[in-house]
N, C-alpha and C. Protein backbone atom coordinates (compact mmCIF):
# COMPACT_ATOMS: atom_id res chain seq x y z
N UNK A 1 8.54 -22.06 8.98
CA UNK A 1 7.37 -21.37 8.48
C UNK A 1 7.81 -20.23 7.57
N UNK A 2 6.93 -20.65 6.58
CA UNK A 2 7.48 -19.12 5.54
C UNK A 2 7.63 -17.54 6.09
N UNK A 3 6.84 -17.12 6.81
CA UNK A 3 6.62 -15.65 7.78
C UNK A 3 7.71 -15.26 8.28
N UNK A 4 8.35 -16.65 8.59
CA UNK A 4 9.29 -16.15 9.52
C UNK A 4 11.03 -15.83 8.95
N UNK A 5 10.85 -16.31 7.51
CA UNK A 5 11.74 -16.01 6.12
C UNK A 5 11.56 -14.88 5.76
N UNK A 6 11.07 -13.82 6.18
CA UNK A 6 10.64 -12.54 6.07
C UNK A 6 10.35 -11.41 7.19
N UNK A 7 11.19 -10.24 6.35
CA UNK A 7 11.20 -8.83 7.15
C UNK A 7 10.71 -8.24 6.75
N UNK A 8 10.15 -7.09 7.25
CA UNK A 8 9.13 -6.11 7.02
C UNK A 8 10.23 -4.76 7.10
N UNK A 9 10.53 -3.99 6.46
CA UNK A 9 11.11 -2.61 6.16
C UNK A 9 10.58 -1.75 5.63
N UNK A 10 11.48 -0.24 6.17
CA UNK A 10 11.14 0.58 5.28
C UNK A 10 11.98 0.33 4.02
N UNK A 11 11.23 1.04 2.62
CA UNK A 11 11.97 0.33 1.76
C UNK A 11 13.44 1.53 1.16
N UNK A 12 14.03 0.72 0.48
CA UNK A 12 14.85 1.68 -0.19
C UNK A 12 14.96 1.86 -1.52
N UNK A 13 15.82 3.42 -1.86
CA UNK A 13 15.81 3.69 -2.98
C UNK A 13 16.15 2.25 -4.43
N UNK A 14 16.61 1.40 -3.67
CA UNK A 14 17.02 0.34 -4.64
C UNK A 14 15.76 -0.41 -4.71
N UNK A 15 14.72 -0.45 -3.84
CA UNK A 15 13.78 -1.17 -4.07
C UNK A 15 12.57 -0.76 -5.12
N UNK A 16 12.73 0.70 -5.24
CA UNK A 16 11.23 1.36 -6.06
C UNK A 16 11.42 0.53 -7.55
N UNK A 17 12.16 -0.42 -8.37
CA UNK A 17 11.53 -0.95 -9.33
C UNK A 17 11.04 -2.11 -8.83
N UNK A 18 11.43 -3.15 -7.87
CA UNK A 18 10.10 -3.75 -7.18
C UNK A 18 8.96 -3.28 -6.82
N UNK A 19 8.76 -2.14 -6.79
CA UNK A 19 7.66 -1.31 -6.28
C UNK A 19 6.79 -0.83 -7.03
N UNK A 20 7.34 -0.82 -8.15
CA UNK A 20 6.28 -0.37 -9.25
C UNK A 20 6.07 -1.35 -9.71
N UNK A 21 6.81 -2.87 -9.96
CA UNK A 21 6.25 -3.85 -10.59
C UNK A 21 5.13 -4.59 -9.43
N UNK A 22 4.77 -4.03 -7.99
CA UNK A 22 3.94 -4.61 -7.72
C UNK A 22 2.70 -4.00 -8.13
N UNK A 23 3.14 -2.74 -8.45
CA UNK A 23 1.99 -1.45 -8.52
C UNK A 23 1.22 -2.20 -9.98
N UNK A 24 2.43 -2.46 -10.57
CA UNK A 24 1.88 -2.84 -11.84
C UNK A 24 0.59 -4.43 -11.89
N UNK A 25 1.48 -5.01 -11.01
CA UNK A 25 0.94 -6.29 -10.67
C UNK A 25 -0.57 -6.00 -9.92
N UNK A 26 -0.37 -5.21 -8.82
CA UNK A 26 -2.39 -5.00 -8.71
C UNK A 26 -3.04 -4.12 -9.66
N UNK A 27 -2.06 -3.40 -10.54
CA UNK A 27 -3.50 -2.76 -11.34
C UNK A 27 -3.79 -4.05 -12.52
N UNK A 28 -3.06 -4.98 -12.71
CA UNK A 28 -3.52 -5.92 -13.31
C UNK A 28 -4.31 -6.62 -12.64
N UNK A 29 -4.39 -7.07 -11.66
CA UNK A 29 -5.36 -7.85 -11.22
C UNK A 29 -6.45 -6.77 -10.71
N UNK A 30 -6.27 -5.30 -10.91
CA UNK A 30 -7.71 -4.99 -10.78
C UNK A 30 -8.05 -4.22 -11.95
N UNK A 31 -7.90 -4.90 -12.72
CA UNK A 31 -8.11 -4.89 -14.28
C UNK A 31 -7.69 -4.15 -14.90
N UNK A 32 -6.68 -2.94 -14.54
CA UNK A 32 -6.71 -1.58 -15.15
C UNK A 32 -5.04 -1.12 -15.17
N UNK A 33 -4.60 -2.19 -16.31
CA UNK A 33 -3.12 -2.04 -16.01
C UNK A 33 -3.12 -0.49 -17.04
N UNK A 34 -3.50 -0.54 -17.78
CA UNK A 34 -3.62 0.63 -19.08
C UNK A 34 -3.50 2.35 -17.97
N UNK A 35 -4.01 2.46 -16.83
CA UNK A 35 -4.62 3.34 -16.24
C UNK A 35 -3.48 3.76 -15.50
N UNK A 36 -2.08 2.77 -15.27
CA UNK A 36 -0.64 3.20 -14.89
C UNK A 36 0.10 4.00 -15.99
N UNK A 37 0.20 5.45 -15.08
CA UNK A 37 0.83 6.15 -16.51
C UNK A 37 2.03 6.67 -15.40
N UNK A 38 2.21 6.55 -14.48
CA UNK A 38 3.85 6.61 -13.37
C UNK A 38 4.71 5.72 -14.04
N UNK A 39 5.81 6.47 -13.95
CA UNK A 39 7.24 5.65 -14.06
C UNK A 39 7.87 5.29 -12.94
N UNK A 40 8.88 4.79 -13.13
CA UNK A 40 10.00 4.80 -12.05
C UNK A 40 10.68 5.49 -11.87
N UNK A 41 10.97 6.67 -12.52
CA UNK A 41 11.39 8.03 -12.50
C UNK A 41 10.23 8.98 -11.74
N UNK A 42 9.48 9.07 -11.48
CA UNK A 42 8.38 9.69 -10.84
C UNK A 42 8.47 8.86 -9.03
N UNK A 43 8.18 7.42 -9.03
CA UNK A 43 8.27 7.23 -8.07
C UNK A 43 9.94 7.28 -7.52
N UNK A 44 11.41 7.34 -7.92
CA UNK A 44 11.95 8.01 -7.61
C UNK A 44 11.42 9.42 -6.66
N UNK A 45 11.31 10.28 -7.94
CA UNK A 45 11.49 11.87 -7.26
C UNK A 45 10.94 11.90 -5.92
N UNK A 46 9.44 11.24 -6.38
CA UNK A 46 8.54 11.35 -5.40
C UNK A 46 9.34 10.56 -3.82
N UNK A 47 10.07 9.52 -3.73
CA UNK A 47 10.77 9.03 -3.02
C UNK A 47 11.49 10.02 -2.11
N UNK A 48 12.46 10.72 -3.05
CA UNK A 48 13.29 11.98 -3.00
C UNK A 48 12.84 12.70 -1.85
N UNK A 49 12.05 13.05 -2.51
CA UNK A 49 11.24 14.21 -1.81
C UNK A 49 10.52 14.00 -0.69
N UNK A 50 10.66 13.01 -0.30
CA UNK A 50 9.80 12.33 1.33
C UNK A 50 8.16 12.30 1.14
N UNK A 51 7.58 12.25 -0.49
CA UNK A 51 6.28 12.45 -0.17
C UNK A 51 5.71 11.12 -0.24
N UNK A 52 6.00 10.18 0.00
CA UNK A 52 5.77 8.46 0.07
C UNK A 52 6.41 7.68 1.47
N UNK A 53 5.69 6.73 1.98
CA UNK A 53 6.33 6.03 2.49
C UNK A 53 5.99 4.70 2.45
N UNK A 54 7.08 4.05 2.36
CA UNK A 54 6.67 2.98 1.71
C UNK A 54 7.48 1.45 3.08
N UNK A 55 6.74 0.72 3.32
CA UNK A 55 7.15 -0.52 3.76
C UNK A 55 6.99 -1.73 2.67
N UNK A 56 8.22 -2.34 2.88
CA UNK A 56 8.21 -3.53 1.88
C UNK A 56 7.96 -4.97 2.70
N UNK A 57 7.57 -5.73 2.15
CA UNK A 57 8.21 -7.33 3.18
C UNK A 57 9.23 -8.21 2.09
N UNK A 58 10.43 -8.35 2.42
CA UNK A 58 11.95 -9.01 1.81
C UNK A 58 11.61 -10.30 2.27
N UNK A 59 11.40 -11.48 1.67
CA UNK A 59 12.04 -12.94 1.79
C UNK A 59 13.67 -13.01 1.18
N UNK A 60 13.87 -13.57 2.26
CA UNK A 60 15.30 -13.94 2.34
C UNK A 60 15.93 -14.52 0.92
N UNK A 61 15.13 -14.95 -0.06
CA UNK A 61 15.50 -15.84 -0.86
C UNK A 61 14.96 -15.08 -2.43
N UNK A 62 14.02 -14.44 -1.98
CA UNK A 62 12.67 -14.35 -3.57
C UNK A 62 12.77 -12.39 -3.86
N UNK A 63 13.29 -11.98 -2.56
CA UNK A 63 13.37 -10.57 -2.62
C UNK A 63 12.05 -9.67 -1.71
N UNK A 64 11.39 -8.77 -2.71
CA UNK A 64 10.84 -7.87 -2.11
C UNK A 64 9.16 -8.24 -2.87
N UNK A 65 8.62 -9.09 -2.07
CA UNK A 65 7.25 -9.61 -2.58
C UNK A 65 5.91 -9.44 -2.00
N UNK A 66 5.97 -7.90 -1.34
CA UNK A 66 4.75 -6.99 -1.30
C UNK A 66 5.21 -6.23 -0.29
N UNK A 67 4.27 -4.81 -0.48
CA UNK A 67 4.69 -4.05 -0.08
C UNK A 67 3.44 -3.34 0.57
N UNK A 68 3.95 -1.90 1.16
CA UNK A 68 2.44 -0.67 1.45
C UNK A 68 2.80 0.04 1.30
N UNK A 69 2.25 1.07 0.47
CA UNK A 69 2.82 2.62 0.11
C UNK A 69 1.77 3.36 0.74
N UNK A 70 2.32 4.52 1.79
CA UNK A 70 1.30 5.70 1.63
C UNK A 70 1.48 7.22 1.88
N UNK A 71 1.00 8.05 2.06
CA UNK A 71 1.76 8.99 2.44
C UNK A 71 0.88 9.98 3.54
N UNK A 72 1.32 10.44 3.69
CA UNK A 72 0.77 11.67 4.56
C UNK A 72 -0.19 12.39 4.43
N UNK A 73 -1.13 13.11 5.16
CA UNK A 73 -2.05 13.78 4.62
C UNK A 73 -2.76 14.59 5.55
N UNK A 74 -4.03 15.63 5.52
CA UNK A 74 -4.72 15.89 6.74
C UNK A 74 -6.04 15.74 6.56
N UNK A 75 -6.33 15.55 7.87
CA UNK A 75 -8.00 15.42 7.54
C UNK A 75 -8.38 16.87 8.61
N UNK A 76 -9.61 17.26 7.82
CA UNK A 76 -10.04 18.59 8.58
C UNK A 76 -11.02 18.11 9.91
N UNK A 77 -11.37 16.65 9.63
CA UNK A 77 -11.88 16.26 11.01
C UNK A 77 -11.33 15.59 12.15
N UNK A 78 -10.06 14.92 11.75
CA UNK A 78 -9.35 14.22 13.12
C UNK A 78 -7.57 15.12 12.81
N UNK A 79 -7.28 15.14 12.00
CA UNK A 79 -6.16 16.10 12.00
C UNK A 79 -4.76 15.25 11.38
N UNK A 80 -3.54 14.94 11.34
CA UNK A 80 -3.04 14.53 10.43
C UNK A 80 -3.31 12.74 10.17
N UNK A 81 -3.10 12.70 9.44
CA UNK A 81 -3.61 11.07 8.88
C UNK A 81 -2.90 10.33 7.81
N UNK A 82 -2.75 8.84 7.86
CA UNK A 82 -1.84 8.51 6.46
C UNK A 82 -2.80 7.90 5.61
N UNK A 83 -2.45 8.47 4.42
CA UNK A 83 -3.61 7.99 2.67
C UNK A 83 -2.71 6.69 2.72
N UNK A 84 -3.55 5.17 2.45
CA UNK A 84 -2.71 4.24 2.45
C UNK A 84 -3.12 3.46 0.40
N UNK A 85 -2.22 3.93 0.10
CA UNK A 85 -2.54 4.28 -1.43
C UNK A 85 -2.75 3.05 -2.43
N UNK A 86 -1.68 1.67 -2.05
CA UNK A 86 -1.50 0.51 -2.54
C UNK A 86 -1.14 -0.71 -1.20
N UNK A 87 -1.70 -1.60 -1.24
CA UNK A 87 -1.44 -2.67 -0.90
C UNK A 87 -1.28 -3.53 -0.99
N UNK A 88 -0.52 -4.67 -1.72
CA UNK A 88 0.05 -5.51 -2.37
C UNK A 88 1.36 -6.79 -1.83
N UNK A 89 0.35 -7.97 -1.97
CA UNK A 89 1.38 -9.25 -1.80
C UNK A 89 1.62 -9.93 -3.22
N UNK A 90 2.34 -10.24 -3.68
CA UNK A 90 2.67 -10.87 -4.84
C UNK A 90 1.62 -11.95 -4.60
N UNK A 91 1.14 -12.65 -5.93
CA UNK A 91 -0.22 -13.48 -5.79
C UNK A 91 0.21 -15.04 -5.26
N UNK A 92 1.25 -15.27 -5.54
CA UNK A 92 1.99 -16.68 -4.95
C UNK A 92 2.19 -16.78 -3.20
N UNK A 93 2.49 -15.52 -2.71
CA UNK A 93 2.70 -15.58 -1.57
C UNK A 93 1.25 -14.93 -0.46
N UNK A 94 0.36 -14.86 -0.85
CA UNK A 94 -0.96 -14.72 -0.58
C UNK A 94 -1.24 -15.61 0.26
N UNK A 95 -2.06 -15.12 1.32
CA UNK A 95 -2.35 -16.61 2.33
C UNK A 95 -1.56 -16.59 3.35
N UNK A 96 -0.33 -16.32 3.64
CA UNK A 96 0.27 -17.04 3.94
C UNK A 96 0.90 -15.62 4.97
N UNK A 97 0.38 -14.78 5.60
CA UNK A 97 0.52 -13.82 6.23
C UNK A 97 1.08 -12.95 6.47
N UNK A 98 1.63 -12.88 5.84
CA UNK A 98 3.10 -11.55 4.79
C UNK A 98 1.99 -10.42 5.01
N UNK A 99 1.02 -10.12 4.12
CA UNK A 99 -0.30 -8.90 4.38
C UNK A 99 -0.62 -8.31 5.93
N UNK A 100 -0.89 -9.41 6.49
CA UNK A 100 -0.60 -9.08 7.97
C UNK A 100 0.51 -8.68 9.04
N UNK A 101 1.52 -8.93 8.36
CA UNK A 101 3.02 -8.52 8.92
C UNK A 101 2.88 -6.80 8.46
N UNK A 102 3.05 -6.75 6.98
CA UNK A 102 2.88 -5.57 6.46
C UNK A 102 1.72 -4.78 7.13
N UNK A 103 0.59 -5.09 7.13
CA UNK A 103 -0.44 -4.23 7.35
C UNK A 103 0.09 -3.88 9.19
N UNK A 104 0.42 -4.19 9.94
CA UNK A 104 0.74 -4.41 11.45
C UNK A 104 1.34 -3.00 11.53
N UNK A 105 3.31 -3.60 10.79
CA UNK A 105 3.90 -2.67 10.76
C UNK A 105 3.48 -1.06 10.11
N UNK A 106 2.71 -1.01 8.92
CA UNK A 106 2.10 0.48 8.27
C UNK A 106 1.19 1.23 9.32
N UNK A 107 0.57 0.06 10.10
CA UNK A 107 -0.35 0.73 11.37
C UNK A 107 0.66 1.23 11.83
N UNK A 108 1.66 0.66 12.61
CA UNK A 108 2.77 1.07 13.76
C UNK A 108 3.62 2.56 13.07
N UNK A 109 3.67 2.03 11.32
CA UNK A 109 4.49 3.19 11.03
C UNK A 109 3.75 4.85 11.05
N UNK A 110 2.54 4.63 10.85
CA UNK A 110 1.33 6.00 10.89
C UNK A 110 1.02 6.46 12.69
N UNK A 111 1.05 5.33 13.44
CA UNK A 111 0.98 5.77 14.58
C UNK A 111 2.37 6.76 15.06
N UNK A 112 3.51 5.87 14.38
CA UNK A 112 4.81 6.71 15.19
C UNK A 112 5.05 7.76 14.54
N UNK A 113 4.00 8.34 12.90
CA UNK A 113 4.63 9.75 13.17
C UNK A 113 3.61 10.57 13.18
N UNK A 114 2.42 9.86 14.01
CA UNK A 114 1.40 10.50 14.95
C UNK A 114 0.19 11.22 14.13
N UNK A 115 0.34 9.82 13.32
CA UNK A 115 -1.24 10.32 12.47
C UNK A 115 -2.29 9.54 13.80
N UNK A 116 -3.69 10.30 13.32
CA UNK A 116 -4.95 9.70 13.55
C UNK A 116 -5.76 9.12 12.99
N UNK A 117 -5.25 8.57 11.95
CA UNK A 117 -6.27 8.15 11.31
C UNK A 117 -5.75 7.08 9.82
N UNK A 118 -6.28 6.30 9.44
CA UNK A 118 -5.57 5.98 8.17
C UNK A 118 -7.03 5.46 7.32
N UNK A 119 -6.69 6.14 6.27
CA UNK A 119 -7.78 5.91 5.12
C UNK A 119 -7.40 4.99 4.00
N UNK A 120 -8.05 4.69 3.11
CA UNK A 120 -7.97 3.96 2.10
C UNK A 120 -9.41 3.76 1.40
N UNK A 121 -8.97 2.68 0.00
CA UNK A 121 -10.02 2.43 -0.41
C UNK A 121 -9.75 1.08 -1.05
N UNK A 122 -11.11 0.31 -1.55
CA UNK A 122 -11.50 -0.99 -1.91
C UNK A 122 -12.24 -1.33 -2.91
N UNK A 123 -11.81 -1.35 -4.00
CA UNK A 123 -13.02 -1.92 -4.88
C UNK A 123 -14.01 -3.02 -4.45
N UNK A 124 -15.13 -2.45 -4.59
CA UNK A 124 -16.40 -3.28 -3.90
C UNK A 124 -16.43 -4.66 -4.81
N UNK A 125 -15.24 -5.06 -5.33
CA UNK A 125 -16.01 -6.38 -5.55
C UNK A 125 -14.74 -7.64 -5.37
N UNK A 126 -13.68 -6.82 -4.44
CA UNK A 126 -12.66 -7.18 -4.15
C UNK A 126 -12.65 -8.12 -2.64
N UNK A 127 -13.36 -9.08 -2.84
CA UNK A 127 -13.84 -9.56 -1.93
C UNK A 127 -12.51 -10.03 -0.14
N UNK A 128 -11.56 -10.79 -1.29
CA UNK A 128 -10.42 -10.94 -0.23
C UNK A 128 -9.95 -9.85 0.63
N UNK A 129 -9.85 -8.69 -0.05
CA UNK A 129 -9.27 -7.52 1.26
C UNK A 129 -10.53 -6.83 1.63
N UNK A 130 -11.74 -7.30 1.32
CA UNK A 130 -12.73 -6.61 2.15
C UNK A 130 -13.05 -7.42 3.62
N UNK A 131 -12.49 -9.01 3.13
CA UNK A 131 -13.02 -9.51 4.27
C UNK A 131 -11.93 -9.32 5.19
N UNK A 132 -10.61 -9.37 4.63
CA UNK A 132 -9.33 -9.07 5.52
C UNK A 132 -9.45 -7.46 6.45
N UNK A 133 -9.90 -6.99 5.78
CA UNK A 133 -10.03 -5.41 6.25
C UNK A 133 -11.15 -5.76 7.42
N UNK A 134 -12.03 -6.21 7.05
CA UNK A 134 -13.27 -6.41 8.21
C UNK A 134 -12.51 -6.80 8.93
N UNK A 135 -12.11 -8.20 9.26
CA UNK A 135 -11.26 -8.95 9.89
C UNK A 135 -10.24 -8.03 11.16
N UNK A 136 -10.10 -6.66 10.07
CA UNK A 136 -9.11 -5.64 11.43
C UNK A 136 -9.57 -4.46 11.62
N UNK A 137 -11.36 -5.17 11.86
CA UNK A 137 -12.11 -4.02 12.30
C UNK A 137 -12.33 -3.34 11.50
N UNK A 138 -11.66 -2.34 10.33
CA UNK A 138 -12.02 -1.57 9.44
C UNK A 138 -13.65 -1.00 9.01
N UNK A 139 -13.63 0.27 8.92
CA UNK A 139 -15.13 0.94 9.20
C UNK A 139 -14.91 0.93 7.57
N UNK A 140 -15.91 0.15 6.62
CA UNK A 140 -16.03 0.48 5.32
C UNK A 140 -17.07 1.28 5.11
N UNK A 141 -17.14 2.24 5.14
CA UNK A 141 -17.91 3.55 4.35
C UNK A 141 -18.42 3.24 3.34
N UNK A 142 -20.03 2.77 2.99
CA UNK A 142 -19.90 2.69 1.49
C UNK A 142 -21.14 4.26 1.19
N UNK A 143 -20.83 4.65 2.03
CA UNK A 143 -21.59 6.29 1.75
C UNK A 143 -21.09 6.77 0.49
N UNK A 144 -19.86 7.17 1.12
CA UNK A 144 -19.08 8.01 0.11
C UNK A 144 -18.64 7.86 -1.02
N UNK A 145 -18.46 8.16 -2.10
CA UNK A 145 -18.13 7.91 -3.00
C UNK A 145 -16.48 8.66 -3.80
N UNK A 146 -15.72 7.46 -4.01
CA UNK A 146 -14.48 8.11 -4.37
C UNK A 146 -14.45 9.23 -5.88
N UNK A 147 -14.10 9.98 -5.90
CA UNK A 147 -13.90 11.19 -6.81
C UNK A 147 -12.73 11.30 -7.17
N UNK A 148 -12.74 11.73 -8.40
CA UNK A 148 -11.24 12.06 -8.90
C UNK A 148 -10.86 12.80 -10.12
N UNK A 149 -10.29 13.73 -10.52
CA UNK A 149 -10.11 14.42 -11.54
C UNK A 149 -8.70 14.87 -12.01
N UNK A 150 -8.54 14.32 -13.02
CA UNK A 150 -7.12 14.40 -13.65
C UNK A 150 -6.88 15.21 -14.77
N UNK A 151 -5.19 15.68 -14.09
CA UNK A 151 -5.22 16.76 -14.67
C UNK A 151 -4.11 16.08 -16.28
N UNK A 152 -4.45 16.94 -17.30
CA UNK A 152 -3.37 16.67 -18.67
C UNK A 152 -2.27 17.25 -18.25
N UNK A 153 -1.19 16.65 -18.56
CA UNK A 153 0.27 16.88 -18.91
C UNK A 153 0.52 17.77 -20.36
């Protein structure tokens, strides 16, 4: 079984240009490759600096063909928590439960350094990880609305 051709890790510094080419790979499929303005020099530093954490899943044969990045954070209502920022299986290996290995372990990795909570978000018309997310219980909020304001360089 393919699943079982595959490990789930934390990743390493040799892995962040797989990491951005997956980054790259879902903002293409969620239409907005133009809207990646990170390098691999950024996700470096940021590496560096412990403000990411990232799990990969390695096939034995094909490499490093999805991953979960997220990092740390607090919430003023349950108290520390992990932002789970990207989630990504390469589109060939979809199906086939790599997402679920990954998603398992990112739970396990936020529990062991004793967050409460893990957030994220979904484009509402992203139907496959909305139903996957339902699927693991996931409380989708569609109250709220995501915000964001960027700053110029």
């Amino acid at each position: 079984m393919f699943m079982e051709e595959c490990i789930i890790r934390q990743a390493k510094k040799e892995d962040l240009q797989d990491v951005f080419n997956l980054v790259m790979e879902l903002a293409i499929y969620e239409k907005e490759p133009e809207a990646v303005v990170t390098s691999l020099e950024d996700y470096e530093k940021a590496f560096d600096e412990g403000l990411i954490k990232i799990l990969v899943a390695e096939h034995f044969e094909d490499g490093v063909i999805g991953m979960c990045l997220g990092f740390a954070a607090f919430s003023t209502w349950k108290g520390k928590m992990m932002f789970l920022e990207d989630f990504v299986v390469k589109e060939k290996y979809r199906r086939l439960k790599i997402g679920e290995l990954l998603w398992n372990d990112f739970i396990s990795l936020s529990k062991s350094l004793d967050c409460k909570l893990l957030k994220w978000q979904v484009l509402d018309w992203n139907e496959p990880a909305i139903k996957f997310y339902e699927k693991k219980h996931a409380q989708i909020d569609k109250n709220w609305w995501s915000c964001r304001l960027f700053f110029e360089a």
